[in-house]
PDB file of N, CA and C in Angstrom:
ATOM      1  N   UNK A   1       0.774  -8.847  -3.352  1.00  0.00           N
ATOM      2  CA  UNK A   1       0.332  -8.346  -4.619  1.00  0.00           C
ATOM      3  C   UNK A   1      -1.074  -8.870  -4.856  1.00  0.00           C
ATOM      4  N   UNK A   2      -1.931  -8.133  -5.481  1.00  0.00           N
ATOM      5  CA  UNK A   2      -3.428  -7.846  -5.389  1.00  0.00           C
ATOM      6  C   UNK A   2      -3.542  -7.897  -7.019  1.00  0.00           C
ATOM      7  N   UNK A   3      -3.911  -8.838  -7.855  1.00  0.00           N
ATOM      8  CA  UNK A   3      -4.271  -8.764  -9.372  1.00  0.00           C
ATOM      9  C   UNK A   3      -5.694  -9.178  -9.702  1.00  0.00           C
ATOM     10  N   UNK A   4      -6.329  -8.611 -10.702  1.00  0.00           N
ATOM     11  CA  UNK A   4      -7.544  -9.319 -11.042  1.00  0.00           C
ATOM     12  C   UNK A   4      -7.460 -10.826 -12.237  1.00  0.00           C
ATOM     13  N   UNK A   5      -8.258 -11.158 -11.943  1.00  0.00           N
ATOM     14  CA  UNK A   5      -8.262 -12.234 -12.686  1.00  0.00           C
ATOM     15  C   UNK A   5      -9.372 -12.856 -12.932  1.00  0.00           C
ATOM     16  N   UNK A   6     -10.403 -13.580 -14.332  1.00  0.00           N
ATOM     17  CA  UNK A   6     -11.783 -14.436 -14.066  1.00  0.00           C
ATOM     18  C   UNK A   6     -11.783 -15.267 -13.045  1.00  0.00           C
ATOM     19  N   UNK A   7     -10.775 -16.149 -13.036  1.00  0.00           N
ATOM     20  CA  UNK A   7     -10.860 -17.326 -12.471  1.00  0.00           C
ATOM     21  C   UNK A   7      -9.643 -17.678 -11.334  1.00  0.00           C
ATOM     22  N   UNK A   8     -10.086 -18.770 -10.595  1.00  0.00           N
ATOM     23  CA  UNK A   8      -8.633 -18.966  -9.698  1.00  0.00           C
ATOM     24  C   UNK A   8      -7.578 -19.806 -11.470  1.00  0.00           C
ATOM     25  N   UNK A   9      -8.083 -20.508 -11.735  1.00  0.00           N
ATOM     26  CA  UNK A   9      -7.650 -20.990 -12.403  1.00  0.00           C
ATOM     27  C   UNK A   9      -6.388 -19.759 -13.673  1.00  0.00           C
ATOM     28  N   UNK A  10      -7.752 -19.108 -13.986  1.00  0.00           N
ATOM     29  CA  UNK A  10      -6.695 -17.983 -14.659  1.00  0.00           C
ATOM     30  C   UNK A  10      -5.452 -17.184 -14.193  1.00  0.00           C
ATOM     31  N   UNK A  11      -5.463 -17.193 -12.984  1.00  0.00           N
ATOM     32  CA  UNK A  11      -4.700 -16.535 -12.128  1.00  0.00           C
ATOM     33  C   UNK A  11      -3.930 -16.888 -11.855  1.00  0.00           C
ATOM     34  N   UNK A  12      -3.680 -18.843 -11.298  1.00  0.00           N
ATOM     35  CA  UNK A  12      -3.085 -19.720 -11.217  1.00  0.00           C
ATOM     36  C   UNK A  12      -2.004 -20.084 -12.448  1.00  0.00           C
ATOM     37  N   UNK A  13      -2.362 -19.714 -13.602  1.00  0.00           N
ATOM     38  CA  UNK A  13      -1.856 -19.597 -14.816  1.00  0.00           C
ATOM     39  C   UNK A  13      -1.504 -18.514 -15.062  1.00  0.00           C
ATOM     40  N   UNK A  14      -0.989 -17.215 -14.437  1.00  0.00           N
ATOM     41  CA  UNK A  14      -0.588 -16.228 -14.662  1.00  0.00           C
ATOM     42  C   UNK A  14       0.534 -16.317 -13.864  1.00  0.00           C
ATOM     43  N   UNK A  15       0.329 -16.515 -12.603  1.00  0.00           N
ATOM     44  CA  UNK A  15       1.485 -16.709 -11.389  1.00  0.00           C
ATOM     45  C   UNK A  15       2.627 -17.596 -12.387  1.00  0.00           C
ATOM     46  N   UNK A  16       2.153 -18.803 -13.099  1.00  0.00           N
ATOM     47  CA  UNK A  16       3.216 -19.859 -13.540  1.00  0.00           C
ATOM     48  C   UNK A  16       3.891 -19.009 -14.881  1.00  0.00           C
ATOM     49  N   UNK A  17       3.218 -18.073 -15.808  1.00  0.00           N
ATOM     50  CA  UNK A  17       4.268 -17.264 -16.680  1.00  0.00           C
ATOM     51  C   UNK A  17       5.550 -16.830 -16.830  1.00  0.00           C
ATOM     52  N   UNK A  18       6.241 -17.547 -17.370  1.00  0.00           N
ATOM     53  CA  UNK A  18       7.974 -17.257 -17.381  1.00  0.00           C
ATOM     54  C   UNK A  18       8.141 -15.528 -17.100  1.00  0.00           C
ATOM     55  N   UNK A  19       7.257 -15.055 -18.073  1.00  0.00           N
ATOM     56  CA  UNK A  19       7.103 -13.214 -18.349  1.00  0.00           C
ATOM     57  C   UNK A  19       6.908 -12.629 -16.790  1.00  0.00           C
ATOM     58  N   UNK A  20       5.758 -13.483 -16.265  1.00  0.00           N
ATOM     59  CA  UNK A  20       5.323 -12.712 -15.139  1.00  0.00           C
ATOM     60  C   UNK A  20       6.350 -12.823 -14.057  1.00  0.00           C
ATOM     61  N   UNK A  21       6.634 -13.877 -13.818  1.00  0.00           N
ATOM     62  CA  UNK A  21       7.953 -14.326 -12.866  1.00  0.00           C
ATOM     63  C   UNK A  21       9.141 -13.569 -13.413  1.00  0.00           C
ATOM     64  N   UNK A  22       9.307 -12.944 -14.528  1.00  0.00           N
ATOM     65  CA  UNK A  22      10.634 -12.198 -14.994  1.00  0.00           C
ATOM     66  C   UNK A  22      10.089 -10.947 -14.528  1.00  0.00           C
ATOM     67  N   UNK A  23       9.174 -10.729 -14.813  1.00  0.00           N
ATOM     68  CA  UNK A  23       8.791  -9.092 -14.501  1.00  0.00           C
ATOM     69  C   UNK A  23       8.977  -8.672 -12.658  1.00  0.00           C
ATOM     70  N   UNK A  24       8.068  -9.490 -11.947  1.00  0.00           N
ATOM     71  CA  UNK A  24       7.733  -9.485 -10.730  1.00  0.00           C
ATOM     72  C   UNK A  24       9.048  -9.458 -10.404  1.00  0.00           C
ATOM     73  N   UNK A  25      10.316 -10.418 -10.935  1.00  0.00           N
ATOM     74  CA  UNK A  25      11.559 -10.838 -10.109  1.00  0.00           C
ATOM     75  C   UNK A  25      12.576  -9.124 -10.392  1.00  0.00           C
ATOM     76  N   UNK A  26      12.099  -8.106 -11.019  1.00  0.00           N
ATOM     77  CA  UNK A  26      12.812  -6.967 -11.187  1.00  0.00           C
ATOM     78  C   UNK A  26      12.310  -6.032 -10.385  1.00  0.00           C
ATOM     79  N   UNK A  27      11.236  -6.539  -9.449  1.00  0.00           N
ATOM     80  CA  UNK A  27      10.799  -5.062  -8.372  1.00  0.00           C
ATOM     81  C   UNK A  27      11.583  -5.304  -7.200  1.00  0.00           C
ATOM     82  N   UNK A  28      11.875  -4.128  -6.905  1.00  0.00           N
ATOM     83  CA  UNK A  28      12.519  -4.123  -6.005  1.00  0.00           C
ATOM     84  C   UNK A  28      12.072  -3.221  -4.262  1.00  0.00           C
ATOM     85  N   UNK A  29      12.508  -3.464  -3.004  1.00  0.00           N
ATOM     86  CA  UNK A  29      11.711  -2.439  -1.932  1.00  0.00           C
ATOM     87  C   UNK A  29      13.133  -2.105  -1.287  1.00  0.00           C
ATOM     88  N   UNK A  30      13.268  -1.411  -1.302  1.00  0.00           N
ATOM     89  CA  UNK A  30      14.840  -0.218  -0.306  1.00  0.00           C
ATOM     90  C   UNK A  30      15.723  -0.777  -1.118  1.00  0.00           C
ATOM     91  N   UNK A  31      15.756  -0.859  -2.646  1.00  0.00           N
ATOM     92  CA  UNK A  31      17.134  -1.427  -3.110  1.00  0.00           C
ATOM     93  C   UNK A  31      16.878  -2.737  -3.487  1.00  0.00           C
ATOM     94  N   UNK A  32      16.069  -3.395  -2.597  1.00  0.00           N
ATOM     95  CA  UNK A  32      16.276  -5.106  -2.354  1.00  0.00           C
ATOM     96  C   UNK A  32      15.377  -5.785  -3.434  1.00  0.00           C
ATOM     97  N   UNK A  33      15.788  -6.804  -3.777  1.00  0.00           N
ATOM     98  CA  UNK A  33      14.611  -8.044  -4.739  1.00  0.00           C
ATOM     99  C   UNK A  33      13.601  -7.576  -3.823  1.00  0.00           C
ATOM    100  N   UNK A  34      12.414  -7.561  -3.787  1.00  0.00           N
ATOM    101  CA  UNK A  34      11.255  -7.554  -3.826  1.00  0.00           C
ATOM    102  C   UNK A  34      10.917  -9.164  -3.351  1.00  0.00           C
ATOM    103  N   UNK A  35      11.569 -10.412  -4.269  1.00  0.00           N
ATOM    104  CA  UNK A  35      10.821 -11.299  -4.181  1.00  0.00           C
ATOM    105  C   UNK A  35      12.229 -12.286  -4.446  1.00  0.00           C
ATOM    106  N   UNK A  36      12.554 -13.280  -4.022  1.00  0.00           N
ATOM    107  CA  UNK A  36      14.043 -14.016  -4.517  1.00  0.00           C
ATOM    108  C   UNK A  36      13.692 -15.040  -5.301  1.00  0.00           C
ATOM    109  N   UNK A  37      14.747 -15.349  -5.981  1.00  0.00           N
ATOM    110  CA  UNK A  37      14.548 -16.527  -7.178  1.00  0.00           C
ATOM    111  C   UNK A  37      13.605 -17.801  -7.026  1.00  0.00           C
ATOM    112  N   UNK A  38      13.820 -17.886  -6.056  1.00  0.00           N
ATOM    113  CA  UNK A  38      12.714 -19.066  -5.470  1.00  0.00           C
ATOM    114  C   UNK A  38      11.625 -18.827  -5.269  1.00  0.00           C
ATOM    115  N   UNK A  39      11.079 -17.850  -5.385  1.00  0.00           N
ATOM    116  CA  UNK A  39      10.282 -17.235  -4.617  1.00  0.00           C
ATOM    117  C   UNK A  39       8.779 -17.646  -5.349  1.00  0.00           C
ATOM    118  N   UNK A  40       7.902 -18.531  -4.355  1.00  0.00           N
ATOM    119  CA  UNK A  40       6.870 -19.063  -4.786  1.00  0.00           C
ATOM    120  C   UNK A  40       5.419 -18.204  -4.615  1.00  0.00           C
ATOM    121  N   UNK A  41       4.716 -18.371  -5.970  1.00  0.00           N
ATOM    122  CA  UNK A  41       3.444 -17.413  -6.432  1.00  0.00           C
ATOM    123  C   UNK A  41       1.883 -18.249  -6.376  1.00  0.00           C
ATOM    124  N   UNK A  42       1.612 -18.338  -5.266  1.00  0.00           N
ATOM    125  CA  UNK A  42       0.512 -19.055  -5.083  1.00  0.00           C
ATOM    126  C   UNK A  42      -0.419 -18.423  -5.167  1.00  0.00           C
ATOM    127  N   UNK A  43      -1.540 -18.680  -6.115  1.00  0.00           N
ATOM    128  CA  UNK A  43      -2.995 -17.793  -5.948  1.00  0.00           C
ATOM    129  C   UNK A  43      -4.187 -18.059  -5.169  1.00  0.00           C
ATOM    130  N   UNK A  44      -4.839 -17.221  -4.415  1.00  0.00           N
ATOM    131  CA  UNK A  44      -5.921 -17.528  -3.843  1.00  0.00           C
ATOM    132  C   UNK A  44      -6.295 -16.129  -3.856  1.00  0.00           C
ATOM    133  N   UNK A  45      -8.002 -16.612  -3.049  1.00  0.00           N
ATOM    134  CA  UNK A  45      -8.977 -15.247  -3.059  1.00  0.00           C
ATOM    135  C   UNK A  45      -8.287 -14.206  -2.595  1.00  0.00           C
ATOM    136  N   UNK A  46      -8.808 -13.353  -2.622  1.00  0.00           N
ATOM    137  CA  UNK A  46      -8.324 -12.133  -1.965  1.00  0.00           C
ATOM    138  C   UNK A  46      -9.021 -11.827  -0.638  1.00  0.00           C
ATOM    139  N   UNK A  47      -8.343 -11.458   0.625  1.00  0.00           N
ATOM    140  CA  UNK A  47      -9.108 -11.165   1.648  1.00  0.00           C
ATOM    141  C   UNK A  47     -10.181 -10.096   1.792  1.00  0.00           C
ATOM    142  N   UNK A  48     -11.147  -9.637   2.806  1.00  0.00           N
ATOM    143  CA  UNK A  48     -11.994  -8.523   2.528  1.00  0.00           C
ATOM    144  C   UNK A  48     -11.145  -7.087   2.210  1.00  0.00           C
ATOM    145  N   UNK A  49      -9.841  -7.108   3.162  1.00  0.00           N
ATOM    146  CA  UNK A  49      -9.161  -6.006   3.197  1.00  0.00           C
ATOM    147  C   UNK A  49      -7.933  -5.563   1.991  1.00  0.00           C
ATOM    148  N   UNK A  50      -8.204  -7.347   1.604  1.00  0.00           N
ATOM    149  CA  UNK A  50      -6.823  -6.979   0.042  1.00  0.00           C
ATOM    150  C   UNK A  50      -7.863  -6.545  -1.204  1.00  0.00           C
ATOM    151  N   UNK A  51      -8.999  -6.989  -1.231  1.00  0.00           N
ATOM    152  CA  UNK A  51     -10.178  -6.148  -2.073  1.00  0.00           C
ATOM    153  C   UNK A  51     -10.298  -4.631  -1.741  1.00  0.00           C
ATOM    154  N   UNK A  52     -10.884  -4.381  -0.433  1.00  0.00           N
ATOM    155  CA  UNK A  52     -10.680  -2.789  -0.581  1.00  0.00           C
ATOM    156  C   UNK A  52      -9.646  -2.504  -0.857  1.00  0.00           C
ATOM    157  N   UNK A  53      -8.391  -2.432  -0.684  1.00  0.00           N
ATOM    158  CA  UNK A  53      -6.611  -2.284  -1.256  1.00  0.00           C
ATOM    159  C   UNK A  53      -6.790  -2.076  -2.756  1.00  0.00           C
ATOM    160  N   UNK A  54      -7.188  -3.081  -3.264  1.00  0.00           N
ATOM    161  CA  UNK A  54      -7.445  -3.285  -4.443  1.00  0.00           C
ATOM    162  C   UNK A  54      -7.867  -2.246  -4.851  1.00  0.00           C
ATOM    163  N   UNK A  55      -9.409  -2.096  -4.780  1.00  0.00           N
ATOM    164  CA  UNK A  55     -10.596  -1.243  -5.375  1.00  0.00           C
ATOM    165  C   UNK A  55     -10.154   0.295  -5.123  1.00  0.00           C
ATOM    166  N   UNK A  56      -9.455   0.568  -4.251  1.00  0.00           N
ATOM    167  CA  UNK A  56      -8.879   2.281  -4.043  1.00  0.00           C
ATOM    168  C   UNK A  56      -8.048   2.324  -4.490  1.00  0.00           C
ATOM    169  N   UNK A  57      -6.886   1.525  -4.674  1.00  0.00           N
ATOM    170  CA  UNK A  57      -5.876   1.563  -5.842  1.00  0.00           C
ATOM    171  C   UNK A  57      -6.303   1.360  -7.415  1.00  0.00           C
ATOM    172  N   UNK A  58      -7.209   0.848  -8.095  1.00  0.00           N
ATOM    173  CA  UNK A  58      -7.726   1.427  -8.984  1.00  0.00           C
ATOM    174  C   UNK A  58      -8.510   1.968  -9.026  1.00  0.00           C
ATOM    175  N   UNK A  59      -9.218   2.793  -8.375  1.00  0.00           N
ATOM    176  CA  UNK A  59     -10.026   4.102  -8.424  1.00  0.00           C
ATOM    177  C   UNK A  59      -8.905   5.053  -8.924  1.00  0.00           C
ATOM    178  N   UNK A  60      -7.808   5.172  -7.943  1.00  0.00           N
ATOM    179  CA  UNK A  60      -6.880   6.035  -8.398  1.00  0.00           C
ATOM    180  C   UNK A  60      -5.901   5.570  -9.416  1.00  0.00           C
ATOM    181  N   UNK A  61      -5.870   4.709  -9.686  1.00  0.00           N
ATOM    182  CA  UNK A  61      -4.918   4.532 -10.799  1.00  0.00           C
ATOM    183  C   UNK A  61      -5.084   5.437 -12.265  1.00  0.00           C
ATOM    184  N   UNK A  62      -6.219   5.228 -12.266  1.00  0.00           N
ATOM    185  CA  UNK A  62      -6.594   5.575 -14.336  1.00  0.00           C
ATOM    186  C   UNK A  62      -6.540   4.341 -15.094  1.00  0.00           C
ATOM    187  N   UNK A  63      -6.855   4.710 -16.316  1.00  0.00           N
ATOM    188  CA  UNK A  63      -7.058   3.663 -16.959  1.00  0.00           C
ATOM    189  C   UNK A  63      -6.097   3.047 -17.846  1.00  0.00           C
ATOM    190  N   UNK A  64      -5.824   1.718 -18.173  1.00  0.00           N
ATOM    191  CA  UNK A  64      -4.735   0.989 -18.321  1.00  0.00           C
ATOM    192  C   UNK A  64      -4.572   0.222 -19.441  1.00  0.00           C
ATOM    193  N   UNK A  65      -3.962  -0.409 -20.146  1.00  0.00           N
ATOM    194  CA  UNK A  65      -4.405  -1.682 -21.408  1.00  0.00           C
ATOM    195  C   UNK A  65      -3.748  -2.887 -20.616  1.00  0.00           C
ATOM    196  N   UNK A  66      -2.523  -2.547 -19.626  1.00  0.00           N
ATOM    197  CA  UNK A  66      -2.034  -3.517 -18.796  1.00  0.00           C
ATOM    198  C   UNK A  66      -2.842  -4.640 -17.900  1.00  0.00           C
ATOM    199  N   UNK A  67      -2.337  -5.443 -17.444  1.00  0.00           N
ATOM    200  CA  UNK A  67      -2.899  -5.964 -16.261  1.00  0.00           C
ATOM    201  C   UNK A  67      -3.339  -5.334 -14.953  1.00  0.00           C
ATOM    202  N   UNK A  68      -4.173  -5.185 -14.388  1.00  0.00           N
ATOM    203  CA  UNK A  68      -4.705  -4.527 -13.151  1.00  0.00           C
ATOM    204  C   UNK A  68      -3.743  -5.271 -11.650  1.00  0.00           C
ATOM    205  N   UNK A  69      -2.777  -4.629 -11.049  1.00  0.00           N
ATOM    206  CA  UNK A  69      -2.592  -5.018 -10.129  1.00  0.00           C
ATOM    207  C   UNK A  69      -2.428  -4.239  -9.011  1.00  0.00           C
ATOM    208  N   UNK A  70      -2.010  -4.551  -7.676  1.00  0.00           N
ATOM    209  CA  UNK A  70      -1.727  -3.570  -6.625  1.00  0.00           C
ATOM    210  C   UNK A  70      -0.663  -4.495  -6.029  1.00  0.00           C
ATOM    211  N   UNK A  71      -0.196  -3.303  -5.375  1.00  0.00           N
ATOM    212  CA  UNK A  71       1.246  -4.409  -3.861  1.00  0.00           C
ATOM    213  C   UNK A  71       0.794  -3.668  -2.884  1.00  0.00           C
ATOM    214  N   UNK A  72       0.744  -4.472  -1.861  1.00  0.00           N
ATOM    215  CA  UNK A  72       0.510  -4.657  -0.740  1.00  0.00           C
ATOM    216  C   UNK A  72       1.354  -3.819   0.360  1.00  0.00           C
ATOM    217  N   UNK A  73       2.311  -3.353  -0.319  1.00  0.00           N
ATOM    218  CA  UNK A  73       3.558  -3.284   0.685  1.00  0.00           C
ATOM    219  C   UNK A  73       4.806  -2.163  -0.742  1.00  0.00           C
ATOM    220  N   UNK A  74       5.352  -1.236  -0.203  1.00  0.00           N
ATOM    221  CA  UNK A  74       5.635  -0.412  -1.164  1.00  0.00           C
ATOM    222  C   UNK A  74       6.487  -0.868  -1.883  1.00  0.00           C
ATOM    223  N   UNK A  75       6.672  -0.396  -3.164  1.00  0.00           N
ATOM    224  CA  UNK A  75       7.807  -1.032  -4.083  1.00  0.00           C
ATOM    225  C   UNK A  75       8.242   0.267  -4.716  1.00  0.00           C
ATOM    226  N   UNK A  76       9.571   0.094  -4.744  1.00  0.00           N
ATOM    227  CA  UNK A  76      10.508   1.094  -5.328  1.00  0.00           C
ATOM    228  C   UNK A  76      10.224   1.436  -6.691  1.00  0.00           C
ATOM    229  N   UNK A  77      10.066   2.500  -6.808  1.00  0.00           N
ATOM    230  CA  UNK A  77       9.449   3.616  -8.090  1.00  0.00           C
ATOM    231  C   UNK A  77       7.728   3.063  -8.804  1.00  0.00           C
ATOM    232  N   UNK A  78       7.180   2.859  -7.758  1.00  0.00           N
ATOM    233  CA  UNK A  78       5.743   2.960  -7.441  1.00  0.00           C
ATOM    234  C   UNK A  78       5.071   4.061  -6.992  1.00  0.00           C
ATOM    235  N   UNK A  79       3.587   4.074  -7.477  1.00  0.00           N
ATOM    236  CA  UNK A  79       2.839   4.939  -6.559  1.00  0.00           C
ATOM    237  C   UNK A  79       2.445   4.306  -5.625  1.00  0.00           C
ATOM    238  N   UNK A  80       2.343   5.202  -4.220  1.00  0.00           N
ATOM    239  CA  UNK A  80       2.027   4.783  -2.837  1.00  0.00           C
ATOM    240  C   UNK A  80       0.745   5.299  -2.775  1.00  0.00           C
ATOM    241  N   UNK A  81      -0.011   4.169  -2.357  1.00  0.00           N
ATOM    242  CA  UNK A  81      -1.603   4.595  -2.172  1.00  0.00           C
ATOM    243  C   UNK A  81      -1.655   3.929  -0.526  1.00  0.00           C
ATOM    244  N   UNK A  82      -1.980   5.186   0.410  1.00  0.00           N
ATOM    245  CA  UNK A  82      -2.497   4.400   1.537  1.00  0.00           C
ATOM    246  C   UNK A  82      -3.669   4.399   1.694  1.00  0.00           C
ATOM    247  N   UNK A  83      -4.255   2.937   2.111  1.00  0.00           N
ATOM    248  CA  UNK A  83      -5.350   2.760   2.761  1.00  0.00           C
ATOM    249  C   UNK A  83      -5.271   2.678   4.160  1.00  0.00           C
ATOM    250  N   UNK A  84      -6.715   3.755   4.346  1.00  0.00           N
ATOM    251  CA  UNK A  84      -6.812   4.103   5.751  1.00  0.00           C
ATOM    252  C   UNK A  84      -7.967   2.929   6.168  1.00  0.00           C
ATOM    253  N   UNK A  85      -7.812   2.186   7.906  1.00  0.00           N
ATOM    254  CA  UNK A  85      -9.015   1.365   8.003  1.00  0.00           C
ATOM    255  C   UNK A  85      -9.890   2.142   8.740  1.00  0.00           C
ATOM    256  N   UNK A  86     -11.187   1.452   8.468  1.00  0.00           N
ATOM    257  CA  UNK A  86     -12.697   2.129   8.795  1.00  0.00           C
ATOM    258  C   UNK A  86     -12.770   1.599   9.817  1.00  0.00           C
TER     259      UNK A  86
END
């Protein structure tokens, strides 16, 4: 998962949100948790290729009042955006 954020710090403080960890822990991929109870949310940069991911998934998204995020990997009753590599 691909989110924006100012800071590592801000981000770092988003991962730790009771809300966000409740939300994230209800996606699911073929049926399955998505992510298991334990399941640890560490933030760091984003790679060159999880930025483009990023940036073409909101090109196409539209516009939002939500948080800006992307997954990496498909999630059940999502839009599927593939990125093609250059």
């Amino acid at each position: 998962m691909v989110f924006d954020a100012g800071s590592i710090e801000e981000a770092r403080g988003i991962c730790a949100l009771p809300e966000f960890r409740a939300d994230i822990g209800e996606l699911k991929r073929h049926g399955k948790p998505l992510f298991g109870d334990v399941a640890v949310f560490a933030a760091r940069d984003a790679t060159a290729t999880e930025i483009v991911a990023f940036n073409h998934a909101m090109t196409n998204a539209g516009p939002s009042d939500g948080p800006t995020m992307a997954f990496l990997v498909p999630v059940d009753g999502m839009v599927v955006t593939i990125i093609q590599p250059e």
